[in-house]
N, C-alpha and C. Protein backbone atom coordinates (compact mmCIF):
# COMPACT_ATOMS: atom_id res chain seq x y z
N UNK A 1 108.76 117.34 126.33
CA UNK A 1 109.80 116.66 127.09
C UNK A 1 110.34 115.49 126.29
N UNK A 2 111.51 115.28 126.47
CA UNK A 2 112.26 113.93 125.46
C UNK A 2 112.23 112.39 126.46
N UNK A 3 112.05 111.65 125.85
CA UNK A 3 111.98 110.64 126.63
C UNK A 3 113.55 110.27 126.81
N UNK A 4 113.64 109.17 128.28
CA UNK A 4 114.51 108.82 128.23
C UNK A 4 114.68 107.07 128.61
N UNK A 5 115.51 106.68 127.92
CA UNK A 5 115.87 105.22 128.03
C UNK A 5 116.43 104.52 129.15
N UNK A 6 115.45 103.68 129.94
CA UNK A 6 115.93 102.87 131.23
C UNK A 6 116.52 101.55 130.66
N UNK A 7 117.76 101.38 131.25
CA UNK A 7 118.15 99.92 131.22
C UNK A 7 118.24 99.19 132.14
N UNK A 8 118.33 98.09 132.72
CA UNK A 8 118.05 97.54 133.33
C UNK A 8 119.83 97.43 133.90
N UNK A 9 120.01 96.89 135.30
CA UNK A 9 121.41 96.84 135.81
C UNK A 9 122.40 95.80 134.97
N UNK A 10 121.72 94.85 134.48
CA UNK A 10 122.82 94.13 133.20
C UNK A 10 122.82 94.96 132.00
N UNK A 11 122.61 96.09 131.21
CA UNK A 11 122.33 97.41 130.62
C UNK A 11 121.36 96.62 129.60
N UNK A 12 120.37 95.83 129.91
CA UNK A 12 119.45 94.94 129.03
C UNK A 12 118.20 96.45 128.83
N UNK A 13 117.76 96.90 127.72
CA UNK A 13 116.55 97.98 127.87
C UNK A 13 115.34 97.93 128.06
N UNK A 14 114.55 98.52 129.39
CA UNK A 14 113.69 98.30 129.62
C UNK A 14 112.37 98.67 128.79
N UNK A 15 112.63 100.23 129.20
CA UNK A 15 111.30 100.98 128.87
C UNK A 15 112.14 102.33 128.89
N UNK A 16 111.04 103.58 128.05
CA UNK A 16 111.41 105.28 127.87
C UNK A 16 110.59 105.60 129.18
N UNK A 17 110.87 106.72 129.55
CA UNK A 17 110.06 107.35 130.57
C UNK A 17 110.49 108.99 130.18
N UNK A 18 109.84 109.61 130.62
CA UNK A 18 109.84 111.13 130.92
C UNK A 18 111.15 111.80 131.19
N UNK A 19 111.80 112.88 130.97
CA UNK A 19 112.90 113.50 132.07
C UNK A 19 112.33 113.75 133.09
N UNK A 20 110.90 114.03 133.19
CA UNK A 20 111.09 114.30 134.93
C UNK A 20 110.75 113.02 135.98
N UNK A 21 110.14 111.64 135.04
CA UNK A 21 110.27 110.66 135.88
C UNK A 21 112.24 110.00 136.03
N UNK A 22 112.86 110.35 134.99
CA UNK A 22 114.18 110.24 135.16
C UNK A 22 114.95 110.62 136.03
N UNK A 23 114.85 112.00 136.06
CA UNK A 23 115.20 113.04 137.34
C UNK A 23 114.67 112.29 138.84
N UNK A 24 113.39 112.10 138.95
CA UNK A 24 112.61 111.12 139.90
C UNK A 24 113.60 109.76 140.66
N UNK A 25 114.16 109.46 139.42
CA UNK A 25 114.76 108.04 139.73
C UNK A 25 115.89 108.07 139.99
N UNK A 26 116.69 109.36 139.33
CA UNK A 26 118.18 109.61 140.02
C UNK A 26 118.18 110.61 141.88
N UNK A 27 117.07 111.15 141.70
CA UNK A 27 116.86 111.35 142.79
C UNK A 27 116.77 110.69 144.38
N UNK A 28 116.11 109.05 144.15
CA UNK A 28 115.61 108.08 144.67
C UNK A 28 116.66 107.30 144.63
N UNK A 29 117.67 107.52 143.83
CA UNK A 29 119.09 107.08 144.04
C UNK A 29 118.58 105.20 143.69
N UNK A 30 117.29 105.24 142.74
CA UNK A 30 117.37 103.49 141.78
C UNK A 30 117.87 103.87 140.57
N UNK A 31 118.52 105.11 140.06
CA UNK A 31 119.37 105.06 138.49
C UNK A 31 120.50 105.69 138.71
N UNK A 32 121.01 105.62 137.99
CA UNK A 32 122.53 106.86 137.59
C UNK A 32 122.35 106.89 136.40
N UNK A 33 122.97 108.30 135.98
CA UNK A 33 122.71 108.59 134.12
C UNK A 33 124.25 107.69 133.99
N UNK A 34 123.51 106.98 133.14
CA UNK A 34 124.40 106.18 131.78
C UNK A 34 125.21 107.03 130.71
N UNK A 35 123.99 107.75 130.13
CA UNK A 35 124.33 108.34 128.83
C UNK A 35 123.87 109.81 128.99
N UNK A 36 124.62 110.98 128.80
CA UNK A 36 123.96 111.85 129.71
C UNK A 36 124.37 113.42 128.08
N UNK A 37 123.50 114.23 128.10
CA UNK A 37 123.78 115.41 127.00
C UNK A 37 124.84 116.15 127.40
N UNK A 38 125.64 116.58 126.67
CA UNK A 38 127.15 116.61 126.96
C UNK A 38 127.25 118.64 127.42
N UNK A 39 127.37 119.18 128.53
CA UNK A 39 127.51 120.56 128.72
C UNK A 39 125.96 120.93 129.22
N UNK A 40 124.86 120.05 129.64
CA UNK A 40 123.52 120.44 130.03
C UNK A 40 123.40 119.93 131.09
N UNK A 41 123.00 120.49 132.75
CA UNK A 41 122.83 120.06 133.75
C UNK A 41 121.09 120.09 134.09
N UNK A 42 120.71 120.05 135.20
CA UNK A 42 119.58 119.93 135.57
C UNK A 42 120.03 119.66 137.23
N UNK A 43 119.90 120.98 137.99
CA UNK A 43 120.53 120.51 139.27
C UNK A 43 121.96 120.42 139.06
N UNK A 44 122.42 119.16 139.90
CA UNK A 44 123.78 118.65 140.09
C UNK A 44 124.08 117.50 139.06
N UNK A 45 122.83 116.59 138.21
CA UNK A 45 122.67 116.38 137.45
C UNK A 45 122.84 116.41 135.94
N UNK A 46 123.61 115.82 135.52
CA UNK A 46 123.59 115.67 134.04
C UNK A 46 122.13 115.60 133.37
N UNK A 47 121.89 116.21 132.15
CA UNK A 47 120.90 115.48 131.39
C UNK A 47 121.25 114.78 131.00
N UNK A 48 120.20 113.71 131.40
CA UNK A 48 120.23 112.25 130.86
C UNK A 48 119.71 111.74 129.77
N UNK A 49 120.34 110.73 128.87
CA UNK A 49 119.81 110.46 127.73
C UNK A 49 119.11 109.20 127.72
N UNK A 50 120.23 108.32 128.51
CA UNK A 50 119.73 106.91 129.50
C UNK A 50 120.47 107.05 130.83
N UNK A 51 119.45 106.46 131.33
CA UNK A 51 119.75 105.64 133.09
C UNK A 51 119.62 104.62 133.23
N UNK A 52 121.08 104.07 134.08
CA UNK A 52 120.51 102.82 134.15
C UNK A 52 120.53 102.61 135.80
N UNK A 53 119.20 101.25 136.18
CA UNK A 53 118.93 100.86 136.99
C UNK A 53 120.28 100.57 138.25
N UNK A 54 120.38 100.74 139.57
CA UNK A 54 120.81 99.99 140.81
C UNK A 54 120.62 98.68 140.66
N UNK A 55 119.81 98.25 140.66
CA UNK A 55 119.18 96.58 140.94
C UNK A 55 118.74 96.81 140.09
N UNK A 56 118.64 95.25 139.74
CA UNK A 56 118.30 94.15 138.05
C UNK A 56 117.05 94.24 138.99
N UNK A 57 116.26 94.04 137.66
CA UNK A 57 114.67 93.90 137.87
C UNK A 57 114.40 93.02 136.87
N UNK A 58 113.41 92.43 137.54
CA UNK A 58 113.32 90.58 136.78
C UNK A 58 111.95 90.65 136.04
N UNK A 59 112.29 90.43 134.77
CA UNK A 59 111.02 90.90 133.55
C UNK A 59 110.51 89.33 132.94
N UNK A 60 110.70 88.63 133.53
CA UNK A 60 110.50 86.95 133.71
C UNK A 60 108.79 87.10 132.59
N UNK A 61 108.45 87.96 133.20
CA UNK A 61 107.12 87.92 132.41
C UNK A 61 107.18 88.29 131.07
N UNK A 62 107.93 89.17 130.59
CA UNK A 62 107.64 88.98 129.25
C UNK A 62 107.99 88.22 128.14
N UNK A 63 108.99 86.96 129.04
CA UNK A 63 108.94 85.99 128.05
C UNK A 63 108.45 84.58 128.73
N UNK A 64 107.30 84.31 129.40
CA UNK A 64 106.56 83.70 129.98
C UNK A 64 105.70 83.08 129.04
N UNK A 65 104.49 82.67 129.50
CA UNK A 65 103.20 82.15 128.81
C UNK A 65 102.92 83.08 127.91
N UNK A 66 103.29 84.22 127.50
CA UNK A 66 102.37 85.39 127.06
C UNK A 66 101.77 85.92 127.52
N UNK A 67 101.25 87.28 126.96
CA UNK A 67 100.04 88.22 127.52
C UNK A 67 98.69 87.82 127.91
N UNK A 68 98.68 88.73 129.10
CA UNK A 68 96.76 87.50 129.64
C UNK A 68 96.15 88.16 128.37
N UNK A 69 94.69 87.52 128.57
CA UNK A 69 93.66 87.69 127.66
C UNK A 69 93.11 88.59 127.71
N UNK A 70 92.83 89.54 126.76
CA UNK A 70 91.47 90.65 126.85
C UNK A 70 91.15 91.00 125.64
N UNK A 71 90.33 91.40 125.53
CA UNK A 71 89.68 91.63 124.55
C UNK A 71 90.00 92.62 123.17
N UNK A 72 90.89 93.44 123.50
CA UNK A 72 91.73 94.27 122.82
C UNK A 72 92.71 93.79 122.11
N UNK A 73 93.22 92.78 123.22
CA UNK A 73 94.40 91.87 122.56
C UNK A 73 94.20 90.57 121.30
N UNK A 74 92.77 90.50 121.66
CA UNK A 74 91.73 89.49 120.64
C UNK A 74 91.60 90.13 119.51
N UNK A 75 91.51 91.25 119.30
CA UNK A 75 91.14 91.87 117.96
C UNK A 75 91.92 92.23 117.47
N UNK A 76 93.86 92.53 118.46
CA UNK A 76 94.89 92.72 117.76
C UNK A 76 95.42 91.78 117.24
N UNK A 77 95.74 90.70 117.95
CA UNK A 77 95.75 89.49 117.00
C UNK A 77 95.33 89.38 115.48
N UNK A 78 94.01 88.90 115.95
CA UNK A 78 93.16 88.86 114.58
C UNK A 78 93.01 90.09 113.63
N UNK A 79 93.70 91.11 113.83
CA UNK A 79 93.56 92.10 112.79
C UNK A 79 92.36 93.06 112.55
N UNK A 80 91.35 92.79 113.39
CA UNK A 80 90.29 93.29 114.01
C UNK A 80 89.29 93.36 112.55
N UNK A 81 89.46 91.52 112.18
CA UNK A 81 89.03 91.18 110.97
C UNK A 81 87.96 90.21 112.22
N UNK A 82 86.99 89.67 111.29
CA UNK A 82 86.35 88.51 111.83
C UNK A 82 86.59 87.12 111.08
N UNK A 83 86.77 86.32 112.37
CA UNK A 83 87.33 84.95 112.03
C UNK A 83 86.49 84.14 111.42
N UNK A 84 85.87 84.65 110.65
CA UNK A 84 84.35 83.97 110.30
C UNK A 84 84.04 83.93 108.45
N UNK A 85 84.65 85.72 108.11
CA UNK A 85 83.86 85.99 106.73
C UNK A 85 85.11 87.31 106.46
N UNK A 86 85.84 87.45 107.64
CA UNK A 86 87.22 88.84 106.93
C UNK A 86 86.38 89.36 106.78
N UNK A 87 85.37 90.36 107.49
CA UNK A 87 84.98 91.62 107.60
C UNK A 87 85.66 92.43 108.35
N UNK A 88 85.27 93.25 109.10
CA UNK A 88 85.70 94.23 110.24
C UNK A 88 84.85 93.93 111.14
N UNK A 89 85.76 93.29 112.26
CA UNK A 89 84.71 92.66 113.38
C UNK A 89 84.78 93.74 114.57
N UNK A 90 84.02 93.53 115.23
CA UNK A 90 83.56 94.54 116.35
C UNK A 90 82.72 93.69 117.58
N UNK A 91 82.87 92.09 117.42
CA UNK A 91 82.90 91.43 118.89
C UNK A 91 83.75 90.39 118.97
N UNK A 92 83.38 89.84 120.11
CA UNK A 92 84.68 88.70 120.18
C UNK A 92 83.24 87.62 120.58
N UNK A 93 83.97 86.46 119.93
CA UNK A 93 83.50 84.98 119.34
C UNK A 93 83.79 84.08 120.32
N UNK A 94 83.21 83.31 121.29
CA UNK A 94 83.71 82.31 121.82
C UNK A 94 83.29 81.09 121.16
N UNK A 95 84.30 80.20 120.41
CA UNK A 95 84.29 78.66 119.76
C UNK A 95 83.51 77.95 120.61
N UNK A 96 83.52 77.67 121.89
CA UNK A 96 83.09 77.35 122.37
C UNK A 96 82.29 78.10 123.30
N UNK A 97 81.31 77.86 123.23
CA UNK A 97 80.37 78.74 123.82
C UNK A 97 80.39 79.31 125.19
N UNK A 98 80.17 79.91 126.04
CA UNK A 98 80.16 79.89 127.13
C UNK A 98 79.00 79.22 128.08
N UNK A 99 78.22 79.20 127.34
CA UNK A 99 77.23 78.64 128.30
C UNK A 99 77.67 76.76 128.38
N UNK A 100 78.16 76.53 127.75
CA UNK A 100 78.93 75.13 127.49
C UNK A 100 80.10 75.19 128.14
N UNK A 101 80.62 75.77 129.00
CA UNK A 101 81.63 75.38 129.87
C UNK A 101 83.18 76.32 129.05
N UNK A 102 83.11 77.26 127.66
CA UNK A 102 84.15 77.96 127.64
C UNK A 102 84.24 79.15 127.84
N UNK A 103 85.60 79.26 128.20
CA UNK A 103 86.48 80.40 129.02
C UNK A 103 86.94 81.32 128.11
N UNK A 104 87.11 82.60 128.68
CA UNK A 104 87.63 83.69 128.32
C UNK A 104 89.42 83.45 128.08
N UNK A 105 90.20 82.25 127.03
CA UNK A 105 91.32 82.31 126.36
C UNK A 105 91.61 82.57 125.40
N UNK A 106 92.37 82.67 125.20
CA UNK A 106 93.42 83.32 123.42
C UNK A 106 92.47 82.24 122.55
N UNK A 107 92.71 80.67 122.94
CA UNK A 107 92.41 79.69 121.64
C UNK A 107 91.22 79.12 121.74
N UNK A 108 90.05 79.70 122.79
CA UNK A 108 88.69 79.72 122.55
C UNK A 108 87.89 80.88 122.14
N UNK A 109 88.72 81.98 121.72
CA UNK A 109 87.80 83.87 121.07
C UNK A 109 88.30 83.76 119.86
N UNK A 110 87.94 84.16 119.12
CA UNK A 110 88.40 85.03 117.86
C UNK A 110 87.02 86.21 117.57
N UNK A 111 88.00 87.57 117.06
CA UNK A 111 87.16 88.58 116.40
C UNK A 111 86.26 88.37 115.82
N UNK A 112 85.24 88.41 116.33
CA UNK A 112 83.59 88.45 115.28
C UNK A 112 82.81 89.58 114.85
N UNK A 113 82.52 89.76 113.55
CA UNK A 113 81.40 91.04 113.16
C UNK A 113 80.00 90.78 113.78
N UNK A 114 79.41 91.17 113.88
CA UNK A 114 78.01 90.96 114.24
C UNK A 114 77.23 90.15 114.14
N UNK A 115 77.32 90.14 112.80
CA UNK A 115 76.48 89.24 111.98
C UNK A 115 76.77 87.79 111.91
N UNK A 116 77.90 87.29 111.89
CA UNK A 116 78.74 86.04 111.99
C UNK A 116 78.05 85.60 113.53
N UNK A 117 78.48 86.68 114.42
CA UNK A 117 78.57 86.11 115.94
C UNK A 117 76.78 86.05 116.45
N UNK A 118 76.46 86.90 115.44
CA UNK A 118 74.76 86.44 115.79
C UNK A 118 74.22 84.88 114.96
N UNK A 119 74.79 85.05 113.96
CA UNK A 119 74.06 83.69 112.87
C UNK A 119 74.66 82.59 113.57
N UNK A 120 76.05 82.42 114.53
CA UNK A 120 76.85 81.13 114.93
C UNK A 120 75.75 80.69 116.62
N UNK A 121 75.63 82.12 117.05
CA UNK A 121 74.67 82.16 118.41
C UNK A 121 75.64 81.22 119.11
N UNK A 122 74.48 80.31 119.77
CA UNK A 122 75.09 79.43 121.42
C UNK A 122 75.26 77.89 120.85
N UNK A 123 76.36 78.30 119.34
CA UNK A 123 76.62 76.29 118.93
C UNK A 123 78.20 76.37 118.65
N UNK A 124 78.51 75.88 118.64
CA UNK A 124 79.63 75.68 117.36
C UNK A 124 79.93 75.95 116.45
N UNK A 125 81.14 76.04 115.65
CA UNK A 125 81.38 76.71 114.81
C UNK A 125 80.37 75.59 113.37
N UNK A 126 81.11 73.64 114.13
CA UNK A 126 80.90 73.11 113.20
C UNK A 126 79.38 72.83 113.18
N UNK A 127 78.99 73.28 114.63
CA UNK A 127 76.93 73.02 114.39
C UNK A 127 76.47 73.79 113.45
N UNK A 128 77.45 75.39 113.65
CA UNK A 128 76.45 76.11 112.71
C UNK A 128 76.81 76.05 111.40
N UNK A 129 77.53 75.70 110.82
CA UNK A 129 77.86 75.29 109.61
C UNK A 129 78.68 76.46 108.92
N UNK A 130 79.66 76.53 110.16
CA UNK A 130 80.55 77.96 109.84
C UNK A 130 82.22 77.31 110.20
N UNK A 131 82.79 78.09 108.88
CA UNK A 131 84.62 78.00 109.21
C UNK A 131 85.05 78.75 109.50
N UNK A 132 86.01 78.38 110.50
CA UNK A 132 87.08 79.28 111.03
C UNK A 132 88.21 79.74 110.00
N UNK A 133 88.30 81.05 109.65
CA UNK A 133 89.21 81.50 108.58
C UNK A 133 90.85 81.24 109.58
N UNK A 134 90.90 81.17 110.27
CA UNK A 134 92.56 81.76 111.15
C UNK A 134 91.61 80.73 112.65
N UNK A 135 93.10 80.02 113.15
CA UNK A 135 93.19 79.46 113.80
C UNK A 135 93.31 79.56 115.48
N UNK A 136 92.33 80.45 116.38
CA UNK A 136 92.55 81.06 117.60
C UNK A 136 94.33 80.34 118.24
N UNK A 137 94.98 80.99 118.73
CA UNK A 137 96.60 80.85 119.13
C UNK A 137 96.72 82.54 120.36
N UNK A 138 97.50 81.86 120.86
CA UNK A 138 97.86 82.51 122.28
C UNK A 138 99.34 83.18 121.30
N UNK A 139 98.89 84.85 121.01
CA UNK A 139 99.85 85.80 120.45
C UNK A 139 101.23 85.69 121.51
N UNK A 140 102.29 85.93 120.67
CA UNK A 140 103.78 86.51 121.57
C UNK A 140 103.63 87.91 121.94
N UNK A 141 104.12 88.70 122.59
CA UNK A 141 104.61 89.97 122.99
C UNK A 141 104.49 90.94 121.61
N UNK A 142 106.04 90.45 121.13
CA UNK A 142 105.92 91.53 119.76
C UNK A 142 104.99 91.46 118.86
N UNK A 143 104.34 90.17 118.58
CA UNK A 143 102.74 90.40 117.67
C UNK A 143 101.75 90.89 118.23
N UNK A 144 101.38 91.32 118.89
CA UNK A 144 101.18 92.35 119.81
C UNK A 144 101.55 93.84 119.64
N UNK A 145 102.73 93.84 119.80
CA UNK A 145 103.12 95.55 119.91
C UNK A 145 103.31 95.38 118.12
N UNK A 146 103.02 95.04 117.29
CA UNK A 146 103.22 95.53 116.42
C UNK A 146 102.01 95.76 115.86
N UNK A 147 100.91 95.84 116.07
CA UNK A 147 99.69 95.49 115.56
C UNK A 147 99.10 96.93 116.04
């Protein structure tokens, strides 16, 4: 199946979806084909190449604070290197420890290998006598999807 391109009612682009979630949405009468394959129906229907939305839909979030935190997003960031020694890390690091009062954010984790995140244990980076290669930071959107 070919994907097809939603825009949003100011023709701003959202997201691809399916032809048959497309079909779905002209059905439900929230799209009309925009851009449609020229001599191919489907139903009463044009094939559609894009649809665009009835009502604007408010994407406020993706240029907000950024993406919440998880753990996936910790290692895309960081390159799914460890912030410790640039190995290939395979946990995530809290700077501040947790048992010390830190939280699961962007600028208290960075990617840790094993070995780093075992030798640093329940101190500090600067107790244990370890540097931070890369600076924990709350990623944008597209550093993210590009990773």
């Amino acid at each position: 199946m070919t994907a097809v391109l939603v825009l949003n009612a100011d023709l701003g682009p959202l997201h691809r979806v399916t032809l048959r979630h497309a079909i779905r949405m002209l059905l439900r009468e929230v799209a009309v084909v925009h851009e449609a394959e020229p001599d191919r129906l489907i139903g009463v229907y044009p094939l559609p190449r894009v649809v665009r939305l009835v009502s604007y839909v408010v994407t406020r979030w993706r240029f907000g604070a950024g993406p919440a935190w998880s753990r996936a997003g910790v290692h895309a960031r960081d390159g799914r290197r460890c912030g410790y020694c640039g190995r290939e890390a395979t946990t995530i690091d809290h700077v501040l420890p947790r048992s010390r009062g830190g939280r699961n954010t962007w600028k208290n984790t960075v990617a840790a290998c094993s070995a780093c995140n075992q030798r640093k244990g329940d101190r500090t980076p600067a107790e244990a006598g370890m540097v931070l290669r890369v600076k924990p930071s709350v990623p944008t959107w597209a550093a993210l999807a590009q990773r």
